[in-house]
PDB file of N, CA and C in Angstrom:
ATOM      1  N   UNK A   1      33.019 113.047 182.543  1.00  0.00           N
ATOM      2  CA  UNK A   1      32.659 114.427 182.331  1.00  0.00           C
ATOM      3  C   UNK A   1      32.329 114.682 180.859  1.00  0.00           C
ATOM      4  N   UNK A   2      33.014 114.039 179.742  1.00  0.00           N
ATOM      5  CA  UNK A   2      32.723 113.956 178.988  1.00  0.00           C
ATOM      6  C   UNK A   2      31.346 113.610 178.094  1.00  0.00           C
ATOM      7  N   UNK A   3      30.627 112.628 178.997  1.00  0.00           N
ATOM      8  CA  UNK A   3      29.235 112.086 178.516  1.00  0.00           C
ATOM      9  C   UNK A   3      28.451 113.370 179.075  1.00  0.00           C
ATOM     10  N   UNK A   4      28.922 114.333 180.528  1.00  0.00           N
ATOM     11  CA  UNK A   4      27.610 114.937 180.738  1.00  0.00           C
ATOM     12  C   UNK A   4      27.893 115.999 179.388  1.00  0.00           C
ATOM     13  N   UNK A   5      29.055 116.436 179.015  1.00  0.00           N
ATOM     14  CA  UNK A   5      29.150 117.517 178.091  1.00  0.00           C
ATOM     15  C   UNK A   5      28.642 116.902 176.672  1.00  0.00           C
ATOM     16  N   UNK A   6      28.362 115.900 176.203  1.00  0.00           N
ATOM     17  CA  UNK A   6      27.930 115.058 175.011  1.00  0.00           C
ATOM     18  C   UNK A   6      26.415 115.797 175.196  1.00  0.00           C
ATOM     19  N   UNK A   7      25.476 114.613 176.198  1.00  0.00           N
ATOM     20  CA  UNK A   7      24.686 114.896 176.574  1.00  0.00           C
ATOM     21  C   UNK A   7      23.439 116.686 176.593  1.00  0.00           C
ATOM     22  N   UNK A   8      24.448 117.407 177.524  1.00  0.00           N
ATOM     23  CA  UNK A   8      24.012 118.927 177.490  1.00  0.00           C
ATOM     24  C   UNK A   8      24.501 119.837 176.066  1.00  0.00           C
ATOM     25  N   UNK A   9      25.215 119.289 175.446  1.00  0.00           N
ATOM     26  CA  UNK A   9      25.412 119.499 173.378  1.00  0.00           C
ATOM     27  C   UNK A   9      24.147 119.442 172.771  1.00  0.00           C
ATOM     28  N   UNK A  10      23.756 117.759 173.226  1.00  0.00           N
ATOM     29  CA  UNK A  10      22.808 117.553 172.476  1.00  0.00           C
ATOM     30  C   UNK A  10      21.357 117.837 172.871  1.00  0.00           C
ATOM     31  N   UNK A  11      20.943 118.169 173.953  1.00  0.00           N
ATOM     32  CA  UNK A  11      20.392 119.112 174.043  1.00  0.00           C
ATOM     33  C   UNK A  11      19.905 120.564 173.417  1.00  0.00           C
ATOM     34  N   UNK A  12      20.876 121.208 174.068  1.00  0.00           N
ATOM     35  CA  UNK A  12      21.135 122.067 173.295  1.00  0.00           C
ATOM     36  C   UNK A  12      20.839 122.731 171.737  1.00  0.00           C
ATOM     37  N   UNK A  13      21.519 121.746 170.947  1.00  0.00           N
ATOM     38  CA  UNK A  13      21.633 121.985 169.463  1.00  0.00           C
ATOM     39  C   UNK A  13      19.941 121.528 169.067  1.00  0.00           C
ATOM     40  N   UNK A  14      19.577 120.346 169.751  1.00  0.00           N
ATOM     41  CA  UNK A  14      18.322 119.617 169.058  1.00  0.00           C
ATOM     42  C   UNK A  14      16.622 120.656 169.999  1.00  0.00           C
ATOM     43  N   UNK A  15      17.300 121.390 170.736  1.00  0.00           N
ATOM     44  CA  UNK A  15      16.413 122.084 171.551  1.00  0.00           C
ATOM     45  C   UNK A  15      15.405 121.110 172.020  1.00  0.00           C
ATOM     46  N   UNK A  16      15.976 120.373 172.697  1.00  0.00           N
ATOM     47  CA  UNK A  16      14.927 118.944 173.372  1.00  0.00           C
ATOM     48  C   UNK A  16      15.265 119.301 174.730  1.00  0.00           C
ATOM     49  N   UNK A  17      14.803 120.510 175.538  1.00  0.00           N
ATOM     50  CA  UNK A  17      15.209 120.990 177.112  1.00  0.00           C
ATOM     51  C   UNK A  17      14.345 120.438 178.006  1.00  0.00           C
ATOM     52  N   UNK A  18      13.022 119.719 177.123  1.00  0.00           N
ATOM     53  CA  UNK A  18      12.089 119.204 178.098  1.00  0.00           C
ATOM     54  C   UNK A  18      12.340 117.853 178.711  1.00  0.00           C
ATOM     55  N   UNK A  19      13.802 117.296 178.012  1.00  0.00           N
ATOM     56  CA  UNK A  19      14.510 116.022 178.338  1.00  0.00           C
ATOM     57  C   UNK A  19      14.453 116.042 179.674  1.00  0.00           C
ATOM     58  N   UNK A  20      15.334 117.522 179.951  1.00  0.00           N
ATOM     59  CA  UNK A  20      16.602 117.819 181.328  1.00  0.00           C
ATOM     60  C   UNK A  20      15.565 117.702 182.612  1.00  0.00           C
ATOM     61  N   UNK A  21      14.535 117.581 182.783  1.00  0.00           N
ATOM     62  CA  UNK A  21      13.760 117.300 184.093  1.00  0.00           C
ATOM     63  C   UNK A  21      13.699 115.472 184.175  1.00  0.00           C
ATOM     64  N   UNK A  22      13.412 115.250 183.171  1.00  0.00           N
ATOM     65  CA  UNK A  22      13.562 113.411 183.034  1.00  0.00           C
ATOM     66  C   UNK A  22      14.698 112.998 183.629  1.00  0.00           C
ATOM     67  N   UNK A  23      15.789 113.740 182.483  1.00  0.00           N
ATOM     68  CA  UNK A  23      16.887 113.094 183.225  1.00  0.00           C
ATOM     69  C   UNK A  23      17.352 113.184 184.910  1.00  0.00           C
ATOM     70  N   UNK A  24      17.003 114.936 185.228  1.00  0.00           N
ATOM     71  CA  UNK A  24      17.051 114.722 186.710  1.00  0.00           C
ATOM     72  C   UNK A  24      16.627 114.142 187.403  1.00  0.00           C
ATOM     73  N   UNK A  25      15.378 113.738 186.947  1.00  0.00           N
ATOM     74  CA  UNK A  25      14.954 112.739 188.345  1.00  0.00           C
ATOM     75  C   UNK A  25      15.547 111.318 188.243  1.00  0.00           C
ATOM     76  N   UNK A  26      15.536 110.741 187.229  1.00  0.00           N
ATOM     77  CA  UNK A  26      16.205 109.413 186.735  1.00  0.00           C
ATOM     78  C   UNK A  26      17.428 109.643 187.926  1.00  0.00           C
ATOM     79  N   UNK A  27      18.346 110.526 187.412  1.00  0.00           N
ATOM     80  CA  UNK A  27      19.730 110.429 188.199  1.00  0.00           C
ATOM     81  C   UNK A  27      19.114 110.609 189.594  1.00  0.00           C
ATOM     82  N   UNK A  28      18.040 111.481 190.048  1.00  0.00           N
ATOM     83  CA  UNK A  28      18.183 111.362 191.668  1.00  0.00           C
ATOM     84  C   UNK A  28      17.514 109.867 191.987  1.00  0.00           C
ATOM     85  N   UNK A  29      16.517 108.900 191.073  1.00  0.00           N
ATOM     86  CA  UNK A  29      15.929 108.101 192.035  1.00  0.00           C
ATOM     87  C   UNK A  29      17.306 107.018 191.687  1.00  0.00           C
ATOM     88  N   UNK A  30      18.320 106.920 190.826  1.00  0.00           N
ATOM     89  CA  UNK A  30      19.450 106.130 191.163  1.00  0.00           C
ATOM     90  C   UNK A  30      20.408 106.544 192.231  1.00  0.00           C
ATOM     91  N   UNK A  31      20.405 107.810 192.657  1.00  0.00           N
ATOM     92  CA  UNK A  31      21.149 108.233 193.827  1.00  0.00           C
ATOM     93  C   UNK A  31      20.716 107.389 195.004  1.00  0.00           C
ATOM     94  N   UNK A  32      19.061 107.489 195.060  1.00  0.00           N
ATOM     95  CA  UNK A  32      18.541 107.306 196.260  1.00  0.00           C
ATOM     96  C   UNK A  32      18.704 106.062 196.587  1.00  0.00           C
ATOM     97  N   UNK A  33      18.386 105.273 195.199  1.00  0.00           N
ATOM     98  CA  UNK A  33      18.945 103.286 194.983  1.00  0.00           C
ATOM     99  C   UNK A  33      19.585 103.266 195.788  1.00  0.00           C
ATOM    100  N   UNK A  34      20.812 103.994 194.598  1.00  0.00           N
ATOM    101  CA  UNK A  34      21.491 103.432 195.763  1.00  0.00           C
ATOM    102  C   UNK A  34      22.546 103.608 197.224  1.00  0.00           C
ATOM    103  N   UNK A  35      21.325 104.748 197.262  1.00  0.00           N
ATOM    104  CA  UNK A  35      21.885 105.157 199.323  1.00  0.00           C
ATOM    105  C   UNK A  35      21.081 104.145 199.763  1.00  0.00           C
ATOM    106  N   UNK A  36      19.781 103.356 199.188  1.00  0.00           N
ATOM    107  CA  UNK A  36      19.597 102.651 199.986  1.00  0.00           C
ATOM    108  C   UNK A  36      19.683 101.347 200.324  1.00  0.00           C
ATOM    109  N   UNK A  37      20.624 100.828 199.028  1.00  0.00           N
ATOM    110  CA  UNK A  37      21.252  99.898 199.489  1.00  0.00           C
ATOM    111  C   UNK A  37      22.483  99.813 199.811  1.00  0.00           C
ATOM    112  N   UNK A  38      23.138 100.889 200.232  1.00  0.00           N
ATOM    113  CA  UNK A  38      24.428 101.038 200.849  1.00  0.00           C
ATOM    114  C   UNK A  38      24.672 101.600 202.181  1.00  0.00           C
ATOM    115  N   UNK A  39      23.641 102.136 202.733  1.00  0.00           N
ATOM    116  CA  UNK A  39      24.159 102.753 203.718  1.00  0.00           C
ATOM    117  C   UNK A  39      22.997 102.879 204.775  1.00  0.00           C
ATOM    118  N   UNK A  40      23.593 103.675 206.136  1.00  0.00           N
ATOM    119  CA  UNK A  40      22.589 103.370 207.055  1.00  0.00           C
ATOM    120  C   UNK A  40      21.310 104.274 206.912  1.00  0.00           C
ATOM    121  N   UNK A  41      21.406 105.127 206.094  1.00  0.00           N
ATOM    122  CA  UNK A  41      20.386 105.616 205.625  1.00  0.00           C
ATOM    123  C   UNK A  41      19.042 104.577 204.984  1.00  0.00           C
ATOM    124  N   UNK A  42      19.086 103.654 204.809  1.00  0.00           N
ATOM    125  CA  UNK A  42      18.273 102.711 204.063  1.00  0.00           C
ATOM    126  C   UNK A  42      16.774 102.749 204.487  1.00  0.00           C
ATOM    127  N   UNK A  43      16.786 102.384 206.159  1.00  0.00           N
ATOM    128  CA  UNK A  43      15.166 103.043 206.322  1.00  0.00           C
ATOM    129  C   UNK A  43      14.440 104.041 206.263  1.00  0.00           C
ATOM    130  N   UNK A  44      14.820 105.010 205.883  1.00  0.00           N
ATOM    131  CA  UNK A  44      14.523 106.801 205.526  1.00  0.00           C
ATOM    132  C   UNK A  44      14.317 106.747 204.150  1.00  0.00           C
ATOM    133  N   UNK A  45      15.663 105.773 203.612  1.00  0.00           N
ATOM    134  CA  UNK A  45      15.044 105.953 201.919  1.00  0.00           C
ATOM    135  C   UNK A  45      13.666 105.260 201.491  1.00  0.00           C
ATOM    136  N   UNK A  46      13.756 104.223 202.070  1.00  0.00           N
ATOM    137  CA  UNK A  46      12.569 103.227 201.791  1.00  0.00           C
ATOM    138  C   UNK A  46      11.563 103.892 202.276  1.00  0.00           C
ATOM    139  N   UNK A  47      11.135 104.621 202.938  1.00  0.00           N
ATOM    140  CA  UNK A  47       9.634 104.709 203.468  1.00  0.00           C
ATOM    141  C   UNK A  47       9.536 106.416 202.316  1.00  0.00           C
ATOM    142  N   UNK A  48      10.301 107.186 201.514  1.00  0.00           N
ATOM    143  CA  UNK A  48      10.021 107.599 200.210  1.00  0.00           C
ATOM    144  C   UNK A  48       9.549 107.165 198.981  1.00  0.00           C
ATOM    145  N   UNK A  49       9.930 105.500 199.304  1.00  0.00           N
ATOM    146  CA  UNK A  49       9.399 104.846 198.085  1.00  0.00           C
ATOM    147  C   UNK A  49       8.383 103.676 198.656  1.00  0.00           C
TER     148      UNK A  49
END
């Protein structure tokens, strides 16, 4: 919890907000990673990518 509060600081202070869409997607296409190599979801993820 600490890194996301580092993170949204530095933001913040350096007014670099055009980061925070980068980073969201980054974190969702590692979500999706890795649902799809974990779970039975895997052929649903794959045919997104």
């Amino acid at each position: 919890m600490d890194f996301l509060k580092d993170i949204l600081g530095f933001l913040s202070k350096r007014k670099k907000f055009w980061l925070l869409p980068v980073i969201i997607i980054l974190l969702f296409v590692g979500v999706m990673l890795s649902l799809a190599s974990t779970s039975a979801l895997a052929p649903f993820v794959y045919t997104l990518f």
